[in-house]
C-alpha atoms as a PDB file:
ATOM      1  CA  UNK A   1      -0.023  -2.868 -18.799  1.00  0.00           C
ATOM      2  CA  UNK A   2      -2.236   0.602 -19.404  1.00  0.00           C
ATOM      3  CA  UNK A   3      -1.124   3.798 -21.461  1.00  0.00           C
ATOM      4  CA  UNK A   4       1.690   5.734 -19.950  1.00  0.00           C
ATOM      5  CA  UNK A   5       3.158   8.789 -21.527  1.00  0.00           C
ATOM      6  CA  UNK A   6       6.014  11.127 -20.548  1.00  0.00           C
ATOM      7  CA  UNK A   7       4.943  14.551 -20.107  1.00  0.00           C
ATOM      8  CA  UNK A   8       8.116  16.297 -20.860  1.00  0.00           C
ATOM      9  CA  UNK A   9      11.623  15.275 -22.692  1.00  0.00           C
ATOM     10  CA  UNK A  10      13.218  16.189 -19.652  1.00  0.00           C
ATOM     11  CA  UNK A  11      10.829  14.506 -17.407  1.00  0.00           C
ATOM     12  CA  UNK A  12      11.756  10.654 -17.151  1.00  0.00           C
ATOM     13  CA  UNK A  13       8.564   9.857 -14.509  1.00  0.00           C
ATOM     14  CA  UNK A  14       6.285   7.146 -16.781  1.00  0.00           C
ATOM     15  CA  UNK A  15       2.542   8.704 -16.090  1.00  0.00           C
ATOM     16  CA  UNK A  16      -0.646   6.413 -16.035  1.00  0.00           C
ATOM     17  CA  UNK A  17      -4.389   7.728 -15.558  1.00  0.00           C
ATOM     18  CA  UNK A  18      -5.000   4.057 -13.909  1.00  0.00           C
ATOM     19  CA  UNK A  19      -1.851   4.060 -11.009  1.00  0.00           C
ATOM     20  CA  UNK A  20      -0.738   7.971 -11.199  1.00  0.00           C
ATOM     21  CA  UNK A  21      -1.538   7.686  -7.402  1.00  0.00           C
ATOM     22  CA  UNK A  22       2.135   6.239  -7.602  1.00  0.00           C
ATOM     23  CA  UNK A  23       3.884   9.120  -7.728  1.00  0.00           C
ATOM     24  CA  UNK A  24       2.449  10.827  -4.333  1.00  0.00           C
ATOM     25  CA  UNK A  25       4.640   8.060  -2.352  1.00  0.00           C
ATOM     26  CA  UNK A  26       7.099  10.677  -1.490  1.00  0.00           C
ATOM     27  CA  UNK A  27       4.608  13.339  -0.442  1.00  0.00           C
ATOM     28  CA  UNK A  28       2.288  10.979   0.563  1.00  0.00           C
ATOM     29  CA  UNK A  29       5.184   9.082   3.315  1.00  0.00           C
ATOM     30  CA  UNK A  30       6.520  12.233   4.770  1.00  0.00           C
ATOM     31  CA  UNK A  31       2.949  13.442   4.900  1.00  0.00           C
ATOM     32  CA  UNK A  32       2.299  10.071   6.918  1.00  0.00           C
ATOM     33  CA  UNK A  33       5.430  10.211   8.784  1.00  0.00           C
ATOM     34  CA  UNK A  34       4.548  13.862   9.837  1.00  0.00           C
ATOM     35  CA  UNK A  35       1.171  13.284  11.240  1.00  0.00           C
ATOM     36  CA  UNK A  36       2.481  10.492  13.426  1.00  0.00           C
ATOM     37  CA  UNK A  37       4.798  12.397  14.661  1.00  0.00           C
ATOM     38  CA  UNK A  38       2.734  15.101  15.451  1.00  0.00           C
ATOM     39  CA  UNK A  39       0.291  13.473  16.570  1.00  0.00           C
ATOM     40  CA  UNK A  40      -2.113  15.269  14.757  1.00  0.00           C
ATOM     41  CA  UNK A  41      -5.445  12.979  15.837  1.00  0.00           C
ATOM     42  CA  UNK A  42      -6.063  12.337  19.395  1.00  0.00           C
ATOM     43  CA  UNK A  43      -7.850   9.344  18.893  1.00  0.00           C
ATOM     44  CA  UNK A  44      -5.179   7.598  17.181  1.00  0.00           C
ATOM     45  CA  UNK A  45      -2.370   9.110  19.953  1.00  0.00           C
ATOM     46  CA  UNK A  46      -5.534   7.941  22.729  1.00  0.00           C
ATOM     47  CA  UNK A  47      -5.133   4.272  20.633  1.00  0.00           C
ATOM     48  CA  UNK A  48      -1.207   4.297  20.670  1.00  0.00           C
ATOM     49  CA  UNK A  49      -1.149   4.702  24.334  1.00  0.00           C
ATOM     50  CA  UNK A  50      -4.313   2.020  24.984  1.00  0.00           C
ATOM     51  CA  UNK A  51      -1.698  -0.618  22.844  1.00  0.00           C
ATOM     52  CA  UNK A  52       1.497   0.781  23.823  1.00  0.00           C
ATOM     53  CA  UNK A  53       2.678   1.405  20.937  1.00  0.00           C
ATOM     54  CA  UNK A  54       6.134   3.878  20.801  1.00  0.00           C
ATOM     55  CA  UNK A  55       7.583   6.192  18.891  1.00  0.00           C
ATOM     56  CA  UNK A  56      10.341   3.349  17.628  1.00  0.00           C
ATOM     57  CA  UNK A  57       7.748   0.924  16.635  1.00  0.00           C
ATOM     58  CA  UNK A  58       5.861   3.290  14.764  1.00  0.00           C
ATOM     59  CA  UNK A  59       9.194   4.265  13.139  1.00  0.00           C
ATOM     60  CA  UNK A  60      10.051   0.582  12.626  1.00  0.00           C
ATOM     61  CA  UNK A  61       6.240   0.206  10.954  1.00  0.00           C
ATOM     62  CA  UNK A  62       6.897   3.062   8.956  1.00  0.00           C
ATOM     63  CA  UNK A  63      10.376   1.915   7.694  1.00  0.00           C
ATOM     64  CA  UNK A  64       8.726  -1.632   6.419  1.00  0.00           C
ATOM     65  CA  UNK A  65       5.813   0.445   4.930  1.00  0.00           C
ATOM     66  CA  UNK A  66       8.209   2.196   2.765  1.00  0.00           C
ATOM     67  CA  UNK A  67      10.257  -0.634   1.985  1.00  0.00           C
ATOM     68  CA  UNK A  68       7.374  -2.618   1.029  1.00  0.00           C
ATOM     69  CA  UNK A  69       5.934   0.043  -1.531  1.00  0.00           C
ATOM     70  CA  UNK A  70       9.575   0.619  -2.433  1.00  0.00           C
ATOM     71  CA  UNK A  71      10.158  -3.095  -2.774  1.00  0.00           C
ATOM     72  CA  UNK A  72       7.315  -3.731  -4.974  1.00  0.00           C
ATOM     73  CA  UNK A  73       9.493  -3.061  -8.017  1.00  0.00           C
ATOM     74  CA  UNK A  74      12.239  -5.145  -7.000  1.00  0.00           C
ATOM     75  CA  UNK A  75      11.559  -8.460  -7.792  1.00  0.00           C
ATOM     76  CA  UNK A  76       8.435  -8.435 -10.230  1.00  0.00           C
ATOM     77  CA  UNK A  77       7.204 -12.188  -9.891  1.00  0.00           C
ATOM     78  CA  UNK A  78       6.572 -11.579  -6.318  1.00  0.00           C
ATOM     79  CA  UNK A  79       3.069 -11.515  -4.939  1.00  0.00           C
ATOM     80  CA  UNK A  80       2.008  -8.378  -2.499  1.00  0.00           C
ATOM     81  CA  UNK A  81       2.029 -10.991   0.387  1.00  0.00           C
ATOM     82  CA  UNK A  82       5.659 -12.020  -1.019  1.00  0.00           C
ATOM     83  CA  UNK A  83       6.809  -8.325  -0.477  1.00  0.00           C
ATOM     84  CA  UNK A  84       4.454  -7.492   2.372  1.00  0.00           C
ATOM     85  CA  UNK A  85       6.741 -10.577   3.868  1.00  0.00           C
ATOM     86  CA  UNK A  86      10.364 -10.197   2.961  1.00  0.00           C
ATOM     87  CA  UNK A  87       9.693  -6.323   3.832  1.00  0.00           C
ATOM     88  CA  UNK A  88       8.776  -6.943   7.354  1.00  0.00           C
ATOM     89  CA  UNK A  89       5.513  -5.215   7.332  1.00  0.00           C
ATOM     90  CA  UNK A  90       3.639  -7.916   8.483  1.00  0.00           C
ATOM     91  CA  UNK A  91       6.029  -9.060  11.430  1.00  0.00           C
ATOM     92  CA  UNK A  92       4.613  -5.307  12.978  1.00  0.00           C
ATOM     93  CA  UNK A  93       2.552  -4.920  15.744  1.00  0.00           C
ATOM     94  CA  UNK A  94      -0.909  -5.005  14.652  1.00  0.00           C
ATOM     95  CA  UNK A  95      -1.773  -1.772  16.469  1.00  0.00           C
ATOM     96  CA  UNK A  96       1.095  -0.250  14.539  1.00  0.00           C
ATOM     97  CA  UNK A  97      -0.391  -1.370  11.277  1.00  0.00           C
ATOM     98  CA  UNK A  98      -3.890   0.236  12.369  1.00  0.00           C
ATOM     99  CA  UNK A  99      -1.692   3.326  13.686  1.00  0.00           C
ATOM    100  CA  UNK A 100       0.249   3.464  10.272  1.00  0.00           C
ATOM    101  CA  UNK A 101      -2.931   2.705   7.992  1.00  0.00           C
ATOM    102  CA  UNK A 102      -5.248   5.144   9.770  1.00  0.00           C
ATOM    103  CA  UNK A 103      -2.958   7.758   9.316  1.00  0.00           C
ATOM    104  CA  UNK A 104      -2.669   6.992   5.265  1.00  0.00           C
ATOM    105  CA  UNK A 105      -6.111   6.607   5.299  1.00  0.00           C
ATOM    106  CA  UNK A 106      -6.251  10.162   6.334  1.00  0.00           C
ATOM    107  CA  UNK A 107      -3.478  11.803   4.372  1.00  0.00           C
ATOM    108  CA  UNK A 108      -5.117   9.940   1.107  1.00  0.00           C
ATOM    109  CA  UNK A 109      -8.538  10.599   1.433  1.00  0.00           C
ATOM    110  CA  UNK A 110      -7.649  14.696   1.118  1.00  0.00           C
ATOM    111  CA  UNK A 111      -5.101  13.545  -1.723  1.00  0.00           C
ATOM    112  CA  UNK A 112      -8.159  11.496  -3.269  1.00  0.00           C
ATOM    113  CA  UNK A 113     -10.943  13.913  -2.799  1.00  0.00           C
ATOM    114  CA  UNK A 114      -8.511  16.869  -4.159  1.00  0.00           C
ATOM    115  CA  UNK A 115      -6.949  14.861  -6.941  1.00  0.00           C
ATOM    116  CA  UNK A 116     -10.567  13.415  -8.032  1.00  0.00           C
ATOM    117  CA  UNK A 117     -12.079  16.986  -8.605  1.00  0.00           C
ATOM    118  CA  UNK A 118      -9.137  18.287 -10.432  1.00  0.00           C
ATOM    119  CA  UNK A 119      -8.292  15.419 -12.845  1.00  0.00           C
ATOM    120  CA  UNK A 120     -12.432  15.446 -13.722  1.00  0.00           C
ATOM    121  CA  UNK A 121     -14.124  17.184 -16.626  1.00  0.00           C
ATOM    122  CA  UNK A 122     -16.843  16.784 -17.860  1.00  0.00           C
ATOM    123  CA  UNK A 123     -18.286  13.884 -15.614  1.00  0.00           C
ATOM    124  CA  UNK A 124     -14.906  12.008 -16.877  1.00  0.00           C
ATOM    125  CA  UNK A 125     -12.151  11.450 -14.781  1.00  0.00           C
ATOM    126  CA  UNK A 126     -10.486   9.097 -12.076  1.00  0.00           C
ATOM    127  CA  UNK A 127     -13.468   7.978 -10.818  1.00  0.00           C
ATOM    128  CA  UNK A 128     -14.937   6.564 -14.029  1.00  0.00           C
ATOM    129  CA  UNK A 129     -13.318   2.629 -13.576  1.00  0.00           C
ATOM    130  CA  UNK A 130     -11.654   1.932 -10.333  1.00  0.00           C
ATOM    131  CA  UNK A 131     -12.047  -2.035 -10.660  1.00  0.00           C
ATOM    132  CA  UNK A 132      -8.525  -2.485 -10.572  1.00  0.00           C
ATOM    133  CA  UNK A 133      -7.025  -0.445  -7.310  1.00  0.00           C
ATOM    134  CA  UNK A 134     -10.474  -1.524  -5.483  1.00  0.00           C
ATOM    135  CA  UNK A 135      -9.495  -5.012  -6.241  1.00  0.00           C
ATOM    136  CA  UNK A 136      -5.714  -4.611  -5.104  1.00  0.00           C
ATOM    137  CA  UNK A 137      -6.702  -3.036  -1.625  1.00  0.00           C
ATOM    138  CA  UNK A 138      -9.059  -5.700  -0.745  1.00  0.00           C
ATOM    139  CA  UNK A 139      -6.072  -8.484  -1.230  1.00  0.00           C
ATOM    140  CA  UNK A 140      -3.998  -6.168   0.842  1.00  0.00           C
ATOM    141  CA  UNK A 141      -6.683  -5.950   3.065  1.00  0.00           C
ATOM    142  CA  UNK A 142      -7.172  -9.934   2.950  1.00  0.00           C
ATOM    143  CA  UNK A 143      -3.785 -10.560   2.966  1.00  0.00           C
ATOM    144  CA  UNK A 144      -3.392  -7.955   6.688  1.00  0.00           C
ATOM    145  CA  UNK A 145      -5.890  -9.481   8.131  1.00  0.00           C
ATOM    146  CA  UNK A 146      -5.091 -12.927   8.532  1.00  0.00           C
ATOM    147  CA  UNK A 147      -3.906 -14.698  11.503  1.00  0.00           C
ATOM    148  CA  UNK A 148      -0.135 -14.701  11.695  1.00  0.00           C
ATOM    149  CA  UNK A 149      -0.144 -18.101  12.899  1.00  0.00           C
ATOM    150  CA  UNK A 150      -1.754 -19.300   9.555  1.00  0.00           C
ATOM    151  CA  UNK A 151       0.488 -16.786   7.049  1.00  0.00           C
ATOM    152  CA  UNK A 152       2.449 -19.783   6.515  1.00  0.00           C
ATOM    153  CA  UNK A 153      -0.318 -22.070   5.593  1.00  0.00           C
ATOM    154  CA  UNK A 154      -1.354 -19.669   2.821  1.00  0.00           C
ATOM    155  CA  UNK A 155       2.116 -18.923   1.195  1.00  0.00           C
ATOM    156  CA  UNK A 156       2.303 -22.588   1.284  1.00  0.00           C
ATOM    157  CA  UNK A 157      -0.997 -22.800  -0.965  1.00  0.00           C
ATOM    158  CA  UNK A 158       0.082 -19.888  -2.854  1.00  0.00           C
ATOM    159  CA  UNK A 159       3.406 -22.457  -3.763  1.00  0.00           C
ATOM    160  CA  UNK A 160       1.129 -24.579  -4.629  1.00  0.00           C
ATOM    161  CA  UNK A 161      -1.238 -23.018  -6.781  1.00  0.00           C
ATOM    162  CA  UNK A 162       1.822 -21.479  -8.501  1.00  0.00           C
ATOM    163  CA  UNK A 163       3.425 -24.923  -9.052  1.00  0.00           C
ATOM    164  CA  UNK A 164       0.234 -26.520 -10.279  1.00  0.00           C
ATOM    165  CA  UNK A 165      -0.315 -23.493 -13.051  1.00  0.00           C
ATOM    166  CA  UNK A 166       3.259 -24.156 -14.043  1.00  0.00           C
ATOM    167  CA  UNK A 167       2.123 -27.802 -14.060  1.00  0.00           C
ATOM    168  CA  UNK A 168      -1.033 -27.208 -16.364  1.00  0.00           C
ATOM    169  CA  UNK A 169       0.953 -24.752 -18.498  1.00  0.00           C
ATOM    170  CA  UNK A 170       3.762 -26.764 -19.476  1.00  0.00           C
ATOM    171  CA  UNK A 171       1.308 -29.824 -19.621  1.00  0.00           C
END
């Protein structure tokens, strides 16, 4: 758990230097959600139509993106695979996914790049020690790309790594 502070009495939003990137779901969605819509890069609207990939699937992907950020704070003991799961975001399409994560990938890297030079003085700022969020979107990453056939076989491990630490612990 890092440092978070309130900036205001009246303001009851928890702010962290290391996750602040938190509170740009909203924006960050709609933003998403928008450029899909619009299909605001013809490669990606060239790659929709290659993989036939419609408007309601990209809708459906979009409503199991959102739950699964949303549903992150639901049940804390759950891995990201665990809520990446009982969201649905991994039962999507895969060209979907690449639709839906191109399209962040877009809307972010502005956010990034604008939110990088602001929050720096000095040489100091968000940039300094990423570790942690570079380390969280390669498991996400890891976790995407496997096989769907084998996504059982590894919450299965998961189980029972889990068990066995619970083993050793109480041991």
């Amino acid at each position: 758990m890092s440092l978070q502070a309130r900036l205001s009495r009246d303001d009851p939003r928890l702010y962290s230097a290391n996750r602040d990137v938190a509170h740009n779901f909203h924006f960050v969605t709609m933003s998403v959600a928008g450029f899909l819509e619009k299909r605001r890069w013809p490669a990606l609207a060239a790659y929709a139509a290659e993989h036939n990939v419609t408007d309601e699937q990209l809708g459906r992907g979009m409503q199991a993106f959102i739950r699964f950020v949303a549903g992150a704070v639901d049940k804390p003991e759950e891995t990201m695979d665990d809520v990446m799961t009982r969201c649905g975001w991994l039962e999507q399409p895969e060209a979907v996914q690449v639709i839906i994560m191109a399209a962040l990938g877009v809307i972010l890297t502005g956010v990034y790049f604008h939110g990088a030079r602001e929050a720096t003085i000095e040489g100091e700022g968000p940039c300094s020690d990423v570790r942690e969020l570079v380390r969280s979107g390669e498991e996400c990453m890891d976790i995407m790309r496997r096989p769907r056939l084998l996504r059982p076989l590894y919450r299965g491990l998961r189980w029972l790594r889990r068990l066995w630490r619970a083993f050793r612990t109480a041991s």
